[in-house]
PDB file of N, CA and C in Angstrom:
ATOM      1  N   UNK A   1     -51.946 -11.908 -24.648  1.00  0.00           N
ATOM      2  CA  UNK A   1     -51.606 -10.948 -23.630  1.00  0.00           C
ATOM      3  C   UNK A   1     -50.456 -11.487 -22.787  1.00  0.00           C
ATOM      4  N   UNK A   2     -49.601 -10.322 -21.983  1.00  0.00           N
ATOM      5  CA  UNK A   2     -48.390 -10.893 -21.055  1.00  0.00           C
ATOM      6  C   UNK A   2     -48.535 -11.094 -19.946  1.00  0.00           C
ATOM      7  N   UNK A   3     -48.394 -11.556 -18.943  1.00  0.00           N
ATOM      8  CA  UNK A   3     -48.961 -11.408 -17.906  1.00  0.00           C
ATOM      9  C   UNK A   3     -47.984 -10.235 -17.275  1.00  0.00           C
ATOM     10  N   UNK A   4     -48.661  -9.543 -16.293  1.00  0.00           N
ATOM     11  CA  UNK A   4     -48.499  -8.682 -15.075  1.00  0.00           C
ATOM     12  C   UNK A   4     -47.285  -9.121 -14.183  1.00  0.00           C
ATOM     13  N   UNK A   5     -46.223  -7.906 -13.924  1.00  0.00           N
ATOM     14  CA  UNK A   5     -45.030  -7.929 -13.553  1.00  0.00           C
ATOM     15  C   UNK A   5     -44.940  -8.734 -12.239  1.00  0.00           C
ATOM     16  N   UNK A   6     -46.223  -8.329 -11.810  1.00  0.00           N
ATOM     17  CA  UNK A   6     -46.753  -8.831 -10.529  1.00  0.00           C
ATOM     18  C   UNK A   6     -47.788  -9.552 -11.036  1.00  0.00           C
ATOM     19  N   UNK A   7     -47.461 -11.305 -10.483  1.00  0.00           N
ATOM     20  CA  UNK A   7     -48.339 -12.293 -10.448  1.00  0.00           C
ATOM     21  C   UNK A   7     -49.917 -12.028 -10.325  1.00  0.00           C
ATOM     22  N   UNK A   8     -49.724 -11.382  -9.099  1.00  0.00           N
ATOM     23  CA  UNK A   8     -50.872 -10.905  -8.658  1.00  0.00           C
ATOM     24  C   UNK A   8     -51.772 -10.360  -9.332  1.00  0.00           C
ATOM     25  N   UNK A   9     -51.389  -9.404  -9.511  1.00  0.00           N
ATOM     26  CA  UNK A   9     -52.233  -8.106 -10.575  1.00  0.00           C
ATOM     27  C   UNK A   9     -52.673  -8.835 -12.192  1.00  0.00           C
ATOM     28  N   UNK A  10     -52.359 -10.042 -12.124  1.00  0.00           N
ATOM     29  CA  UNK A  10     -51.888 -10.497 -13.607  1.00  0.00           C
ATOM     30  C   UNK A  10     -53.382 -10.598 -14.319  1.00  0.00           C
ATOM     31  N   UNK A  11     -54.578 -10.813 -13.302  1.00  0.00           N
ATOM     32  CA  UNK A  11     -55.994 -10.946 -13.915  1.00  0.00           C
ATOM     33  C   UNK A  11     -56.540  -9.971 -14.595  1.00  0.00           C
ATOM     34  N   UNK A  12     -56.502  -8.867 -13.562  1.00  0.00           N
ATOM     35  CA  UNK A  12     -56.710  -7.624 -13.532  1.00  0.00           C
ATOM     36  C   UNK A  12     -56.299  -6.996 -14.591  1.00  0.00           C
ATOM     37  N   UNK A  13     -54.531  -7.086 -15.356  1.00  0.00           N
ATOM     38  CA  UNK A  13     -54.407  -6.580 -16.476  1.00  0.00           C
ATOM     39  C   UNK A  13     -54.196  -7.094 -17.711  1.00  0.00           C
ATOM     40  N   UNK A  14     -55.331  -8.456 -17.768  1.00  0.00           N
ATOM     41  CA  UNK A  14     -55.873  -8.967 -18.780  1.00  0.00           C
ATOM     42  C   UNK A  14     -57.024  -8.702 -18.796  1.00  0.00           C
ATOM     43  N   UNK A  15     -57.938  -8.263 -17.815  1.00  0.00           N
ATOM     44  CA  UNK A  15     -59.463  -7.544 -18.198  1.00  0.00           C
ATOM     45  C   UNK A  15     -59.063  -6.377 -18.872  1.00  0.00           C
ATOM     46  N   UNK A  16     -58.124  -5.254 -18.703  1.00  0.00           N
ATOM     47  CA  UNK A  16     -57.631  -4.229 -19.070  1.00  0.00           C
ATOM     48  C   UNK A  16     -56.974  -3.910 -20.354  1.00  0.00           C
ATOM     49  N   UNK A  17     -56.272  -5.106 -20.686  1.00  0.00           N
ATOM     50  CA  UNK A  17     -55.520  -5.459 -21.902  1.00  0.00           C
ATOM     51  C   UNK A  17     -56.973  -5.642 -23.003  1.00  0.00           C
ATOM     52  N   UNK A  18     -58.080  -6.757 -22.658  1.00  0.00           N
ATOM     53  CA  UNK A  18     -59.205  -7.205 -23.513  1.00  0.00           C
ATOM     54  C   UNK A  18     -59.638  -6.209 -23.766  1.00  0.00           C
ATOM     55  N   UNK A  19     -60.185  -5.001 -23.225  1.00  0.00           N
ATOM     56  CA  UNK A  19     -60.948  -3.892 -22.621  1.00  0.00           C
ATOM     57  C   UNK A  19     -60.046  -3.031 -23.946  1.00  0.00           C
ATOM     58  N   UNK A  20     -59.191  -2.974 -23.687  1.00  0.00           N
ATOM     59  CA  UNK A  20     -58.385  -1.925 -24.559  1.00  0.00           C
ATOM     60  C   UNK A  20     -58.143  -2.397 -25.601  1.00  0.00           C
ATOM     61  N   UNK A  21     -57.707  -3.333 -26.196  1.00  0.00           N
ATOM     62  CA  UNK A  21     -58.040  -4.143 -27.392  1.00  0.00           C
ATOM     63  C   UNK A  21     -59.457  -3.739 -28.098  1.00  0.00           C
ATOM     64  N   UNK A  22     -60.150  -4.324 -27.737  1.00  0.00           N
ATOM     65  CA  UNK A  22     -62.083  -3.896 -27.995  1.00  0.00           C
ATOM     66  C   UNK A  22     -62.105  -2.600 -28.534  1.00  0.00           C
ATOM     67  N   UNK A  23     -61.744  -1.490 -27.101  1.00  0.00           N
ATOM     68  CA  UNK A  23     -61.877  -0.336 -27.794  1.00  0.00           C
ATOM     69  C   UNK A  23     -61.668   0.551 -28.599  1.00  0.00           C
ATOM     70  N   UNK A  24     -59.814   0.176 -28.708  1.00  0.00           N
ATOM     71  CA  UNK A  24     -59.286   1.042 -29.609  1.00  0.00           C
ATOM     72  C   UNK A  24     -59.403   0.633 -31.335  1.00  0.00           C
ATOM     73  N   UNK A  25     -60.294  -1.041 -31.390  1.00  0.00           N
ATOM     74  CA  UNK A  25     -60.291  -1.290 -32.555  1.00  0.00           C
ATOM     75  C   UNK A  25     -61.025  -0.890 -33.111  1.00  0.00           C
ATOM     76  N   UNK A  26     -62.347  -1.033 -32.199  1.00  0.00           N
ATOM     77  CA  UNK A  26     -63.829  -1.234 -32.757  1.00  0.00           C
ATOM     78  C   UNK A  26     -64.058   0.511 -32.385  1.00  0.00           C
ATOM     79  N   UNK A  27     -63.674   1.391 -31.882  1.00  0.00           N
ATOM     80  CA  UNK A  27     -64.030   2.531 -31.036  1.00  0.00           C
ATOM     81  C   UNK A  27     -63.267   3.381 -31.746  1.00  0.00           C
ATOM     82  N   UNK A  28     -61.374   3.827 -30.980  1.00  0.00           N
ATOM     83  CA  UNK A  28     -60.867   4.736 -31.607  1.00  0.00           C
ATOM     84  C   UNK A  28     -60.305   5.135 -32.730  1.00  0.00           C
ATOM     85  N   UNK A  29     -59.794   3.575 -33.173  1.00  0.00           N
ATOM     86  CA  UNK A  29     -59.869   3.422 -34.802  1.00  0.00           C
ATOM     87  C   UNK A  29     -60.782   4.224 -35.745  1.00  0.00           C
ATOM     88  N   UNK A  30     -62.188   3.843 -35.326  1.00  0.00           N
ATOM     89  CA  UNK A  30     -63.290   4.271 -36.235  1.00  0.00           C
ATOM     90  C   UNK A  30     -63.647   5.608 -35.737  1.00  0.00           C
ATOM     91  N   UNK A  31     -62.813   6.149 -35.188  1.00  0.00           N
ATOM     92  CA  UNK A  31     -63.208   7.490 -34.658  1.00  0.00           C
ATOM     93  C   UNK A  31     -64.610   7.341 -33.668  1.00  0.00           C
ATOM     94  N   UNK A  32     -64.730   6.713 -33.236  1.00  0.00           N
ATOM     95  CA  UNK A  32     -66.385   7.294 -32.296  1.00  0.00           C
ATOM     96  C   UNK A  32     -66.198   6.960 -31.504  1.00  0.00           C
ATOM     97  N   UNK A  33     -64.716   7.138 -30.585  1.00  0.00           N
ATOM     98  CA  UNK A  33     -64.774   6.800 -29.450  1.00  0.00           C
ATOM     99  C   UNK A  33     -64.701   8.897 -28.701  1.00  0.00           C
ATOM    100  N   UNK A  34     -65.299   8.743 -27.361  1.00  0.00           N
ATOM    101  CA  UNK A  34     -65.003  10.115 -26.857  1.00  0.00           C
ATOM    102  C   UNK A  34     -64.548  10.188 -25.558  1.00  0.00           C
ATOM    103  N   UNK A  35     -64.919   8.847 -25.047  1.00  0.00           N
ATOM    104  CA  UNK A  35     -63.940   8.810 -23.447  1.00  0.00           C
ATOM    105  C   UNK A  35     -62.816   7.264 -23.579  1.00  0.00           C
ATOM    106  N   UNK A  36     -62.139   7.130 -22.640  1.00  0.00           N
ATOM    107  CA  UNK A  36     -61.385   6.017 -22.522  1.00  0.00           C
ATOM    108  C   UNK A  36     -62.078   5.403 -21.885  1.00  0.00           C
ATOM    109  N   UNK A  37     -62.996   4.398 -22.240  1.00  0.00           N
ATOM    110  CA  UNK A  37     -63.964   3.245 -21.027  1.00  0.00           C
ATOM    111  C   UNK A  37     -63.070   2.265 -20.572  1.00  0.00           C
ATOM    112  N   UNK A  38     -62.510   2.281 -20.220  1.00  0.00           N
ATOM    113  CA  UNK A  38     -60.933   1.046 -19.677  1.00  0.00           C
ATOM    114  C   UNK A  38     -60.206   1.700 -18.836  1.00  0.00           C
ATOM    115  N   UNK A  39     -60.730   3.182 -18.855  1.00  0.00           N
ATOM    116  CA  UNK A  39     -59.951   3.790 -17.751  1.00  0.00           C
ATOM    117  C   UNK A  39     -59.788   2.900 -16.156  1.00  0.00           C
ATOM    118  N   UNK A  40     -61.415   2.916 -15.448  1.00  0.00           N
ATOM    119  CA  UNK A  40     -61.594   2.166 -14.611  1.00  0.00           C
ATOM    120  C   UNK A  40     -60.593   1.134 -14.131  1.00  0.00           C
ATOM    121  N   UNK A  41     -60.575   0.289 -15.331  1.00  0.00           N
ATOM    122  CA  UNK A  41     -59.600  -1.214 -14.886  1.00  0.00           C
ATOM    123  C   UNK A  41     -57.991  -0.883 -15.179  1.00  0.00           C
ATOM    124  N   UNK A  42     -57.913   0.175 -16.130  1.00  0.00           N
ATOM    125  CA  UNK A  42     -56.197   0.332 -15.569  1.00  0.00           C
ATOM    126  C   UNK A  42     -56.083   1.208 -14.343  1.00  0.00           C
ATOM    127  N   UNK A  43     -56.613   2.125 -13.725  1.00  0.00           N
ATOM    128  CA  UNK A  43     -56.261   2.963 -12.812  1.00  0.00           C
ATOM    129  C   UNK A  43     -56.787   1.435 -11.642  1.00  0.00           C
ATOM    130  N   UNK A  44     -57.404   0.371 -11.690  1.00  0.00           N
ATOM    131  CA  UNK A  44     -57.039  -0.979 -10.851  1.00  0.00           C
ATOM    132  C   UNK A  44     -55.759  -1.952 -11.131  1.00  0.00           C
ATOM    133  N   UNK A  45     -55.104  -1.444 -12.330  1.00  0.00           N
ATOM    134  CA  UNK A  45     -54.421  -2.330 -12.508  1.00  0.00           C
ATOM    135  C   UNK A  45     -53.110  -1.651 -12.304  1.00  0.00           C
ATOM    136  N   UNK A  46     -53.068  -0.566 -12.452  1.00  0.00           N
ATOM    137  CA  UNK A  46     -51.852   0.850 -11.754  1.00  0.00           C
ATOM    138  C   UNK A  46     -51.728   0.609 -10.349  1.00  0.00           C
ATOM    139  N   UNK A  47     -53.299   0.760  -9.592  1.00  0.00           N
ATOM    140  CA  UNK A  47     -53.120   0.316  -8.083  1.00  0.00           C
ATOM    141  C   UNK A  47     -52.297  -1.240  -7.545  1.00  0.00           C
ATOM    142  N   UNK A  48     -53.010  -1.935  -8.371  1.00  0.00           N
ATOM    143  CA  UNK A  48     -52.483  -3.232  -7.730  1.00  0.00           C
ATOM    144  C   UNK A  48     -50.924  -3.095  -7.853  1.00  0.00           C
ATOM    145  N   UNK A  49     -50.566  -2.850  -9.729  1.00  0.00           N
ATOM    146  CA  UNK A  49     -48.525  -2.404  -9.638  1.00  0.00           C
ATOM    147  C   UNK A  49     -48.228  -1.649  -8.985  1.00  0.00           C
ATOM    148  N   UNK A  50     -48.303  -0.875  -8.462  1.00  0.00           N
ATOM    149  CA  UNK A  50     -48.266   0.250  -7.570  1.00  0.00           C
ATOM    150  C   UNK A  50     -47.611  -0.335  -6.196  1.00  0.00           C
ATOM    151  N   UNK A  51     -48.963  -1.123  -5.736  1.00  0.00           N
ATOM    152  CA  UNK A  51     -48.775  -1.705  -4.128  1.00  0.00           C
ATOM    153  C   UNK A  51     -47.865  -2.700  -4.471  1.00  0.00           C
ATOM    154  N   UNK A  52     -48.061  -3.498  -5.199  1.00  0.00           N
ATOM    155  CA  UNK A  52     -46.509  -4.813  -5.682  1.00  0.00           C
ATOM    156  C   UNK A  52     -45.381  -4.267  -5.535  1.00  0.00           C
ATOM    157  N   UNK A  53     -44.791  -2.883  -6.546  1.00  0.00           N
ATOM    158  CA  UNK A  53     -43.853  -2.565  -6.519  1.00  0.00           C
ATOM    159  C   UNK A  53     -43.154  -2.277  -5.327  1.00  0.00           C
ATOM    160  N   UNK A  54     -44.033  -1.291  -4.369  1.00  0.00           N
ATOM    161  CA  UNK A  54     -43.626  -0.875  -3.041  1.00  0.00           C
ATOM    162  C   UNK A  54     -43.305  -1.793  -1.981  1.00  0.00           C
ATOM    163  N   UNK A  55     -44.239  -2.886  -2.333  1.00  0.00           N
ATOM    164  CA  UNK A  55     -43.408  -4.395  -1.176  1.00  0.00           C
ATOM    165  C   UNK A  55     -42.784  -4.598  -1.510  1.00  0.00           C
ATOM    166  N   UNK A  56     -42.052  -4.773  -2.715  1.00  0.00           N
ATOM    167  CA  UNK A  56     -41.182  -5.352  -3.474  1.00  0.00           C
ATOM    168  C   UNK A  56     -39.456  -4.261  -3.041  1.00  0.00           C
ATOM    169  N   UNK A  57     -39.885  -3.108  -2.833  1.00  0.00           N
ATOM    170  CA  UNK A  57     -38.820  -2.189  -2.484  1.00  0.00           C
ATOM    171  C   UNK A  57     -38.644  -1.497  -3.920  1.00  0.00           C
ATOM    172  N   UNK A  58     -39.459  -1.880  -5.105  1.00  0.00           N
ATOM    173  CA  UNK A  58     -38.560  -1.605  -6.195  1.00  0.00           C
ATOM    174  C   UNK A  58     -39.255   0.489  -6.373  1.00  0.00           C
ATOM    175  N   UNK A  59     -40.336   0.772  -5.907  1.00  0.00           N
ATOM    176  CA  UNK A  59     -40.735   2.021  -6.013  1.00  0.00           C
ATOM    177  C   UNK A  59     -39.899   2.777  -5.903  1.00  0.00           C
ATOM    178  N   UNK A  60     -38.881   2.853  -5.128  1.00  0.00           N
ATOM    179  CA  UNK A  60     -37.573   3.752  -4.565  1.00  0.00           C
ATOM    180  C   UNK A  60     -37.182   3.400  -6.003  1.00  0.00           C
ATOM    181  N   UNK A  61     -36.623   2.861  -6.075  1.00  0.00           N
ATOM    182  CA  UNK A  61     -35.356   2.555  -7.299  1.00  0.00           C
ATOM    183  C   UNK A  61     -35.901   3.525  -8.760  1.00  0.00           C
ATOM    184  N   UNK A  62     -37.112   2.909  -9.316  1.00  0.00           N
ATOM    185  CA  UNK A  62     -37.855   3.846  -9.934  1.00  0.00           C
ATOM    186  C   UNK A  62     -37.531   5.244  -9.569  1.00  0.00           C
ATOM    187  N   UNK A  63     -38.313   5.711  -8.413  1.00  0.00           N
ATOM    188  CA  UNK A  63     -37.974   7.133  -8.319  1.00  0.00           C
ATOM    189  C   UNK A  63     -36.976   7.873  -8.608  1.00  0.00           C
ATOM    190  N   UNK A  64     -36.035   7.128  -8.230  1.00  0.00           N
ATOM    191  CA  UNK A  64     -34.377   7.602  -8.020  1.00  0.00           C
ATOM    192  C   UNK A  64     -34.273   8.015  -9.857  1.00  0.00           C
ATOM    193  N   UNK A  65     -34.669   6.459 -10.634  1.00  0.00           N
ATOM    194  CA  UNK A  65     -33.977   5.861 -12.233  1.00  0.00           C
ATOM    195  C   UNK A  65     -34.964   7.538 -12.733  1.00  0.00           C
ATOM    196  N   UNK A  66     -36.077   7.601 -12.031  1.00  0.00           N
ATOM    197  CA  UNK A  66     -36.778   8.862 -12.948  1.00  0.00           C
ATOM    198  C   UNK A  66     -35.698  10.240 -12.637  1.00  0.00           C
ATOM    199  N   UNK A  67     -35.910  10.763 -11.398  1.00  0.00           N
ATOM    200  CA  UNK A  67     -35.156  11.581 -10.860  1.00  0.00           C
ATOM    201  C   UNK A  67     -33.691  11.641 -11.895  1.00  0.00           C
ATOM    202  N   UNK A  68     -32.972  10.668 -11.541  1.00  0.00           N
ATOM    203  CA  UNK A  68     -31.657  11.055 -12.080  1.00  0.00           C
ATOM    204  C   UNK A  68     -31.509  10.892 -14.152  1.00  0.00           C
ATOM    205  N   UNK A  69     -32.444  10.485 -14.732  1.00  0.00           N
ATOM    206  CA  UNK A  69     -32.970  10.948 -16.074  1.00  0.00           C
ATOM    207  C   UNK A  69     -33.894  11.974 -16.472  1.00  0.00           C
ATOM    208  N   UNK A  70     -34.113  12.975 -15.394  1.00  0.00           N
ATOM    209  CA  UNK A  70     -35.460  13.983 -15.503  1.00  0.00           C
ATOM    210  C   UNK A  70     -35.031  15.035 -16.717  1.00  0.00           C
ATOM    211  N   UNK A  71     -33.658  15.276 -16.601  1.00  0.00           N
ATOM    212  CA  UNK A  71     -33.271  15.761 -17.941  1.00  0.00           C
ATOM    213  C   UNK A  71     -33.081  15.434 -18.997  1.00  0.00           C
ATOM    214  N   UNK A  72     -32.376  14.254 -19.362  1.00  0.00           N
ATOM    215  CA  UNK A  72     -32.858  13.564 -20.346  1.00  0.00           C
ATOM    216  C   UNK A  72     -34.161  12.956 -21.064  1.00  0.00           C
ATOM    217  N   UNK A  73     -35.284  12.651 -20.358  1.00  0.00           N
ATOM    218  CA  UNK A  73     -36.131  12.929 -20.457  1.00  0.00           C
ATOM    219  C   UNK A  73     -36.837  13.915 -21.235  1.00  0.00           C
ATOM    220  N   UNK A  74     -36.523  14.741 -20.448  1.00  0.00           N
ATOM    221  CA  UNK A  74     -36.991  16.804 -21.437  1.00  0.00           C
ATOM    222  C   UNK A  74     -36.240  16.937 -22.154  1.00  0.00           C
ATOM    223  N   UNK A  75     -35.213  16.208 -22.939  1.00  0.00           N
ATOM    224  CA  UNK A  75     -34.346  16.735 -24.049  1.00  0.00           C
ATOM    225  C   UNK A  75     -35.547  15.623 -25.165  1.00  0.00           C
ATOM    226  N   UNK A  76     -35.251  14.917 -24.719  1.00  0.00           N
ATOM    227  CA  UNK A  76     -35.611  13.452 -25.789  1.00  0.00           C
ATOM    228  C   UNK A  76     -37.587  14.249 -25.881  1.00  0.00           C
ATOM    229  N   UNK A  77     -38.537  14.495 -25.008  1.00  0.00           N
ATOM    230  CA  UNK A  77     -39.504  14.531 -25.286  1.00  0.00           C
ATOM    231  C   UNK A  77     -39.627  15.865 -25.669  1.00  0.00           C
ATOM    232  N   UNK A  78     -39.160  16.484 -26.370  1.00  0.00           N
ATOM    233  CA  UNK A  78     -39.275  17.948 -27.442  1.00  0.00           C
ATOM    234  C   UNK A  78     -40.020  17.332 -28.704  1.00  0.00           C
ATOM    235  N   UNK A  79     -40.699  18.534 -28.951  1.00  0.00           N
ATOM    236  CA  UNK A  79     -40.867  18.176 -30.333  1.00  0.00           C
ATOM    237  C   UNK A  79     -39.847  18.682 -31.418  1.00  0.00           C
ATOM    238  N   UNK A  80     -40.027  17.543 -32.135  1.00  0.00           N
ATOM    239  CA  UNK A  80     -38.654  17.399 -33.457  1.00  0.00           C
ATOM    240  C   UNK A  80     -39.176  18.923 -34.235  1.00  0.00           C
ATOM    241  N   UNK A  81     -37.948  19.666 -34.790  1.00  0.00           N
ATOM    242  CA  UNK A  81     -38.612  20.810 -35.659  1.00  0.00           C
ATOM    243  C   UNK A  81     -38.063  20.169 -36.672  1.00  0.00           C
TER     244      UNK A  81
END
Protein backbone atom coordinates (compact mmCIF):
# COMPACT_ATOMS: atom_id res chain seq x y z
CA UNK A 1 0.00 0.00 0.00
CA UNK A 2 1.05 3.95 -0.53
CA UNK A 3 0.83 5.93 2.02
CA UNK A 4 -1.75 8.92 2.31
CA UNK A 5 -1.06 12.34 0.66
CA UNK A 6 -1.44 13.46 4.06
CA UNK A 7 0.89 11.90 6.63
CA UNK A 8 -1.71 12.01 8.81
CA UNK A 9 -4.54 10.24 7.31
CA UNK A 10 -1.87 7.65 6.22
CA UNK A 11 -3.27 4.83 8.92
CA UNK A 12 -6.58 5.33 8.21
CA UNK A 13 -6.07 4.66 4.42
CA UNK A 14 -4.32 1.53 4.97
CA UNK A 15 -7.26 0.08 7.08
CA UNK A 16 -9.25 1.15 3.92
CA UNK A 17 -6.84 0.01 1.30
CA UNK A 18 -6.73 -3.80 3.46
CA UNK A 19 -10.56 -3.54 3.74
CA UNK A 20 -10.89 -3.10 0.01
CA UNK A 21 -8.40 -5.50 -1.03
CA UNK A 22 -10.35 -8.37 1.14
CA UNK A 23 -13.43 -7.41 -0.39
CA UNK A 24 -13.24 -6.98 -3.80
CA UNK A 25 -11.24 -10.31 -3.98
CA UNK A 26 -12.85 -12.60 -1.81
CA UNK A 27 -16.50 -10.67 -2.22
CA UNK A 28 -16.95 -8.77 -5.59
CA UNK A 29 -14.91 -10.88 -7.67
CA UNK A 30 -17.01 -13.90 -6.68
CA UNK A 31 -20.02 -12.02 -7.13
CA UNK A 32 -21.59 -12.16 -3.49
CA UNK A 33 -20.81 -9.08 -2.57
CA UNK A 34 -24.19 -6.59 -2.22
CA UNK A 35 -23.02 -3.56 -0.24
CA UNK A 36 -19.53 -1.83 -0.15
CA UNK A 37 -18.44 -2.77 3.66
CA UNK A 38 -15.31 -0.31 3.45
CA UNK A 39 -17.55 2.30 2.83
CA UNK A 40 -17.28 3.41 6.56
CA UNK A 41 -13.36 3.76 6.52
CA UNK A 42 -13.11 5.59 3.20
CA UNK A 43 -15.83 8.19 3.83
CA UNK A 44 -12.96 8.47 7.25
CA UNK A 45 -10.37 8.52 5.08
CA UNK A 46 -12.12 11.27 2.50
CA UNK A 47 -12.71 13.23 5.84
CA UNK A 48 -9.34 13.21 7.16
CA UNK A 49 -8.04 14.30 3.03
CA UNK A 50 -10.54 16.56 3.01
CA UNK A 51 -9.50 18.53 6.32
CA UNK A 52 -5.53 18.11 5.19
CA UNK A 53 -6.21 19.51 1.97
CA UNK A 54 -8.07 22.66 3.26
CA UNK A 55 -5.11 23.55 5.78
CA UNK A 56 -2.96 22.95 3.30
CA UNK A 57 -4.83 25.75 1.01
CA UNK A 58 -4.73 23.15 -1.71
CA UNK A 59 -8.93 22.67 -1.72
CA UNK A 60 -9.24 26.04 -3.64
CA UNK A 61 -6.82 25.04 -6.28
CA UNK A 62 -8.73 21.74 -6.83
CA UNK A 63 -11.90 23.54 -7.15
CA UNK A 64 -10.74 26.05 -9.53
CA UNK A 65 -8.46 22.70 -11.67
CA UNK A 66 -12.27 21.03 -11.56
CA UNK A 67 -14.23 24.14 -12.49
CA UNK A 68 -12.03 25.22 -15.32
CA UNK A 69 -11.99 21.33 -16.89
CA UNK A 70 -15.87 20.84 -16.20
CA UNK A 71 -16.13 20.62 -19.91
CA UNK A 72 -13.68 18.60 -20.74
CA UNK A 73 -14.57 16.40 -18.39
CA UNK A 74 -18.25 15.87 -20.09
CA UNK A 75 -16.65 15.44 -23.42
CA UNK A 76 -14.09 12.71 -22.27
CA UNK A 77 -16.86 10.94 -19.86
CA UNK A 78 -19.48 10.07 -22.82
CA UNK A 79 -20.01 6.92 -23.67
CA UNK A 80 -17.92 5.70 -26.73
CA UNK A 81 -20.62 4.68 -29.58
Amino acid sequence: MSASLAPECTEVKERYDNCFLKWYSEKFLRGTATTDECEPLFKQYEKCLSKALKDRGIDKMLTEARDDNRENDAEHMQPKR
